[in-house]
N, C-alpha and C. Protein backbone atom coordinates (compact mmCIF):
# COMPACT_ATOMS: atom_id res chain seq x y z
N UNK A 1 -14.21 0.35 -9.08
CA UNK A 1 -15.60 0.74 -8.92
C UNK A 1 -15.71 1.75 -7.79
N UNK A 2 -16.42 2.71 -7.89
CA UNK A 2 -16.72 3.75 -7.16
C UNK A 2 -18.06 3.05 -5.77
N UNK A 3 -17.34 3.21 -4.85
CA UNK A 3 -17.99 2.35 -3.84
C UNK A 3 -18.33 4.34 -2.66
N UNK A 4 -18.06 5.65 -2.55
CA UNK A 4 -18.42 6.29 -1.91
C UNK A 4 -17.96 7.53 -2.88
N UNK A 5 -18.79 7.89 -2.87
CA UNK A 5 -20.19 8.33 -2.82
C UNK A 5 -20.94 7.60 -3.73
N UNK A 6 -22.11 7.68 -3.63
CA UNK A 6 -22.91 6.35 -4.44
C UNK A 6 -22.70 6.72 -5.59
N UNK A 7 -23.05 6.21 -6.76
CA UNK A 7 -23.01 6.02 -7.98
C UNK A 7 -24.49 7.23 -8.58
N UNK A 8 -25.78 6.88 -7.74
CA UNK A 8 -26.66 7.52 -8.16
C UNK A 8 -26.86 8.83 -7.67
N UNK A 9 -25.70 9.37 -7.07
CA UNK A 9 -25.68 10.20 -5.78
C UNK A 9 -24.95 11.31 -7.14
N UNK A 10 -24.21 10.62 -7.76
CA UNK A 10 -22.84 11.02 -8.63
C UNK A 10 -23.90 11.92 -9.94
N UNK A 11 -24.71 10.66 -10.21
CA UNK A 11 -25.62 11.07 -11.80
C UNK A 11 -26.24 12.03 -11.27
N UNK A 12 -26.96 12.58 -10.37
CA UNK A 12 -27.93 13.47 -10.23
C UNK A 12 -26.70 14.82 -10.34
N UNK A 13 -25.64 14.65 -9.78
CA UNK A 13 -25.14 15.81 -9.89
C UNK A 13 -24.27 16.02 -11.26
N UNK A 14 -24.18 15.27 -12.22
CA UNK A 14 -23.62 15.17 -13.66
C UNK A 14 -25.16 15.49 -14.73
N UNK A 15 -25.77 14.58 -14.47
CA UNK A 15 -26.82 14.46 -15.14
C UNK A 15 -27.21 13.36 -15.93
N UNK A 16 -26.53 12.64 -16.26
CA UNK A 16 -26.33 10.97 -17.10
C UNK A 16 -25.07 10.01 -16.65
N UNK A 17 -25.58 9.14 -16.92
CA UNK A 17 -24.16 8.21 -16.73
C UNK A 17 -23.26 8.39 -17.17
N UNK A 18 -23.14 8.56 -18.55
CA UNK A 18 -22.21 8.56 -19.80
C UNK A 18 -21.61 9.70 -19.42
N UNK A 19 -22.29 10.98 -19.23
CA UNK A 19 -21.50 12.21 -18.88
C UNK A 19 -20.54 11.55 -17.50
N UNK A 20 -20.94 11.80 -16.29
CA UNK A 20 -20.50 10.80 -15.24
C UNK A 20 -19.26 10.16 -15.94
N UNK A 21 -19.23 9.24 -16.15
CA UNK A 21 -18.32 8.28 -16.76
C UNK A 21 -17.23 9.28 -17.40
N UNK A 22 -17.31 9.74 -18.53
CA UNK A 22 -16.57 11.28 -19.17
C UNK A 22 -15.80 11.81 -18.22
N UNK A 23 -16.92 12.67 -17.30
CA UNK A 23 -15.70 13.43 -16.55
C UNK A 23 -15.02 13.01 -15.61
N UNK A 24 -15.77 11.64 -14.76
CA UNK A 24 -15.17 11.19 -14.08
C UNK A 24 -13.53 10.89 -14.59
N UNK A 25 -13.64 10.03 -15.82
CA UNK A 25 -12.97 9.79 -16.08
C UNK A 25 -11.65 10.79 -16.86
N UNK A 26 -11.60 11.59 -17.08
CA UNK A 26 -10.96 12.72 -17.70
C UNK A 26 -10.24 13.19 -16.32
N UNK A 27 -11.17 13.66 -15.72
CA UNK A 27 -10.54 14.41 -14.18
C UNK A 27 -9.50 13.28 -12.93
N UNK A 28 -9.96 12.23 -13.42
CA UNK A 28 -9.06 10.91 -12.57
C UNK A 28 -7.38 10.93 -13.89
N UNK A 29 -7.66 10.91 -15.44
CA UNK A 29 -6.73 11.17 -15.55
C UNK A 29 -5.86 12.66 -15.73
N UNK A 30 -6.55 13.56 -15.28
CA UNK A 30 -5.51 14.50 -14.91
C UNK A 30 -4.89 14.45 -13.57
N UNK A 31 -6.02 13.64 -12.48
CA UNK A 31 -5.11 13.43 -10.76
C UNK A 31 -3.95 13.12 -11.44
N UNK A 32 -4.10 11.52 -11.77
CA UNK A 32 -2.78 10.90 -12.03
C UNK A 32 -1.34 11.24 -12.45
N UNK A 33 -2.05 11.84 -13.76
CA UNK A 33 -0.56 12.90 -14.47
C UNK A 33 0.13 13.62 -13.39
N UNK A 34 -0.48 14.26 -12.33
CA UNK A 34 -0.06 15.29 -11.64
C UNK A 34 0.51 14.36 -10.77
N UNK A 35 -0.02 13.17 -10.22
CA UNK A 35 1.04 12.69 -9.35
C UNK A 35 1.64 11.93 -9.77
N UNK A 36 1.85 11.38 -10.98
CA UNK A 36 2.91 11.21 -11.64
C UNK A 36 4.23 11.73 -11.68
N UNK A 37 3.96 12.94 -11.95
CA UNK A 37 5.01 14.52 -11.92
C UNK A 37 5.89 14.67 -10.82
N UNK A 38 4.93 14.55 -9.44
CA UNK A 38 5.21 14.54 -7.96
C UNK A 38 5.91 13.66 -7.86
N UNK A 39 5.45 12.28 -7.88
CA UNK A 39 5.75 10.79 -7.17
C UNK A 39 5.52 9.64 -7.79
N UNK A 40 6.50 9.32 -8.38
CA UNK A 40 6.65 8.11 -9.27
C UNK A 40 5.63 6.45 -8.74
N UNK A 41 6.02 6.36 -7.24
CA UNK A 41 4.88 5.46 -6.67
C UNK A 41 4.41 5.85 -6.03
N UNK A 42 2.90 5.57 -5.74
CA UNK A 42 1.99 5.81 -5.12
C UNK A 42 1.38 4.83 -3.93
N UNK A 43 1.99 5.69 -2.94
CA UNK A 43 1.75 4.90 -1.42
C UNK A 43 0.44 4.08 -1.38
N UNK A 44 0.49 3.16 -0.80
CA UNK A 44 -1.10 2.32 -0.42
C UNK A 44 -1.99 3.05 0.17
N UNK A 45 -1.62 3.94 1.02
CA UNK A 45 -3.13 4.39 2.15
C UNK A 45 -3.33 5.53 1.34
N UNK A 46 -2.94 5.87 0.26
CA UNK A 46 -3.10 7.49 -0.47
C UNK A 46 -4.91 6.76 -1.91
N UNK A 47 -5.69 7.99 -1.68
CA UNK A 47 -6.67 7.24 -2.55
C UNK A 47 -6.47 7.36 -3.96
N UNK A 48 -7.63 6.65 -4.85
CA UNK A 48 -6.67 6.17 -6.11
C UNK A 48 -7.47 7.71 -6.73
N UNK A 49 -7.19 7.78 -8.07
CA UNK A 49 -7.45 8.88 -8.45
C UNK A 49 -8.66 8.84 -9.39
N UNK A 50 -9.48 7.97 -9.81
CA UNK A 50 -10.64 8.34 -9.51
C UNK A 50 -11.90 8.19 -8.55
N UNK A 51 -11.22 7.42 -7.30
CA UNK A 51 -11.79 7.82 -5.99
C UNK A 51 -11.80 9.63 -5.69
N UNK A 52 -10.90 10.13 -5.73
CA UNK A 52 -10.42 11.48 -6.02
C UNK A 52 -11.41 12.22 -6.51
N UNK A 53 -11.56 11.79 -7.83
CA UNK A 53 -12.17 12.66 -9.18
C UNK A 53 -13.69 12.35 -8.30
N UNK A 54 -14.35 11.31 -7.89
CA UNK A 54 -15.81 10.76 -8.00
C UNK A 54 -15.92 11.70 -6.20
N UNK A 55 -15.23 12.36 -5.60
CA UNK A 55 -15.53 12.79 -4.09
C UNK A 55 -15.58 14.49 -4.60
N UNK A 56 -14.65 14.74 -5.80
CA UNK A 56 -14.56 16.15 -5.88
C UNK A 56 -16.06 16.29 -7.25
N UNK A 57 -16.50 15.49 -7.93
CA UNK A 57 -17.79 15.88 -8.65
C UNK A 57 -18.93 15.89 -7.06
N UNK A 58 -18.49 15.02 -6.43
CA UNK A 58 -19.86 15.26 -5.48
C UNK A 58 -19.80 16.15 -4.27
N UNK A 59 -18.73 16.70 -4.31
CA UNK A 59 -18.60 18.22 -3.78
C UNK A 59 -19.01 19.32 -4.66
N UNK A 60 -19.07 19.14 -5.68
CA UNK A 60 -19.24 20.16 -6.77
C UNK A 60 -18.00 21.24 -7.48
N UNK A 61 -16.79 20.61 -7.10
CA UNK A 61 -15.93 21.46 -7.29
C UNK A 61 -15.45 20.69 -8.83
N UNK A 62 -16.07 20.06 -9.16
CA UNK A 62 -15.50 19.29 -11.04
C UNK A 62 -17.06 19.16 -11.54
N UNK A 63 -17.62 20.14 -11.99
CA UNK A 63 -18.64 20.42 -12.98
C UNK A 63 -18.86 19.57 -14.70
N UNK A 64 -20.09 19.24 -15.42
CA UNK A 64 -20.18 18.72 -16.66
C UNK A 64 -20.19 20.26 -17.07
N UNK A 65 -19.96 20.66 -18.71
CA UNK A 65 -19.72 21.59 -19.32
C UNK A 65 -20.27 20.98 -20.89
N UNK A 66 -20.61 21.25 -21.52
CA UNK A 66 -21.45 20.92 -23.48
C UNK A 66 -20.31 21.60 -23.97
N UNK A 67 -18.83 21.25 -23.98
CA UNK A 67 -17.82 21.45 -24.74
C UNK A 67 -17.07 20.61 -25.55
């Protein structure tokens, strides 16, 4: 569960949940793959990857798209 940045903090900048949910989820599994690639395990203090995905939609740098 996405505990920072809020949840409703997330939708205003997606626009719906369901979208939200989508890309969140799409963009957490591309983190992964990639550190997959890198590093087979993944240290404890390193954040998980859709902690990742849910800090970079509310920066604005992972956009929704009608594709």
């Amino acid at each position: 569960m996405i505990q920072e940045p809020e949840t409703d903090k997330l939708v205003e900048k997606i626009g719906s949940k369901y979208a939200l949910c989508i890309v969140a989820s799409k963009r957490a599994r591309q983190i992964f793959e990639q550190e997959q690639k890198i590093d087979s395990v993944m240290p404890l203090n390193r954040k998980k990857p859709l902690s990742t995905a849910a800090d970079e939609i509310f920066d604005g740098k992972v956009i929704a798209t009608n594709d």
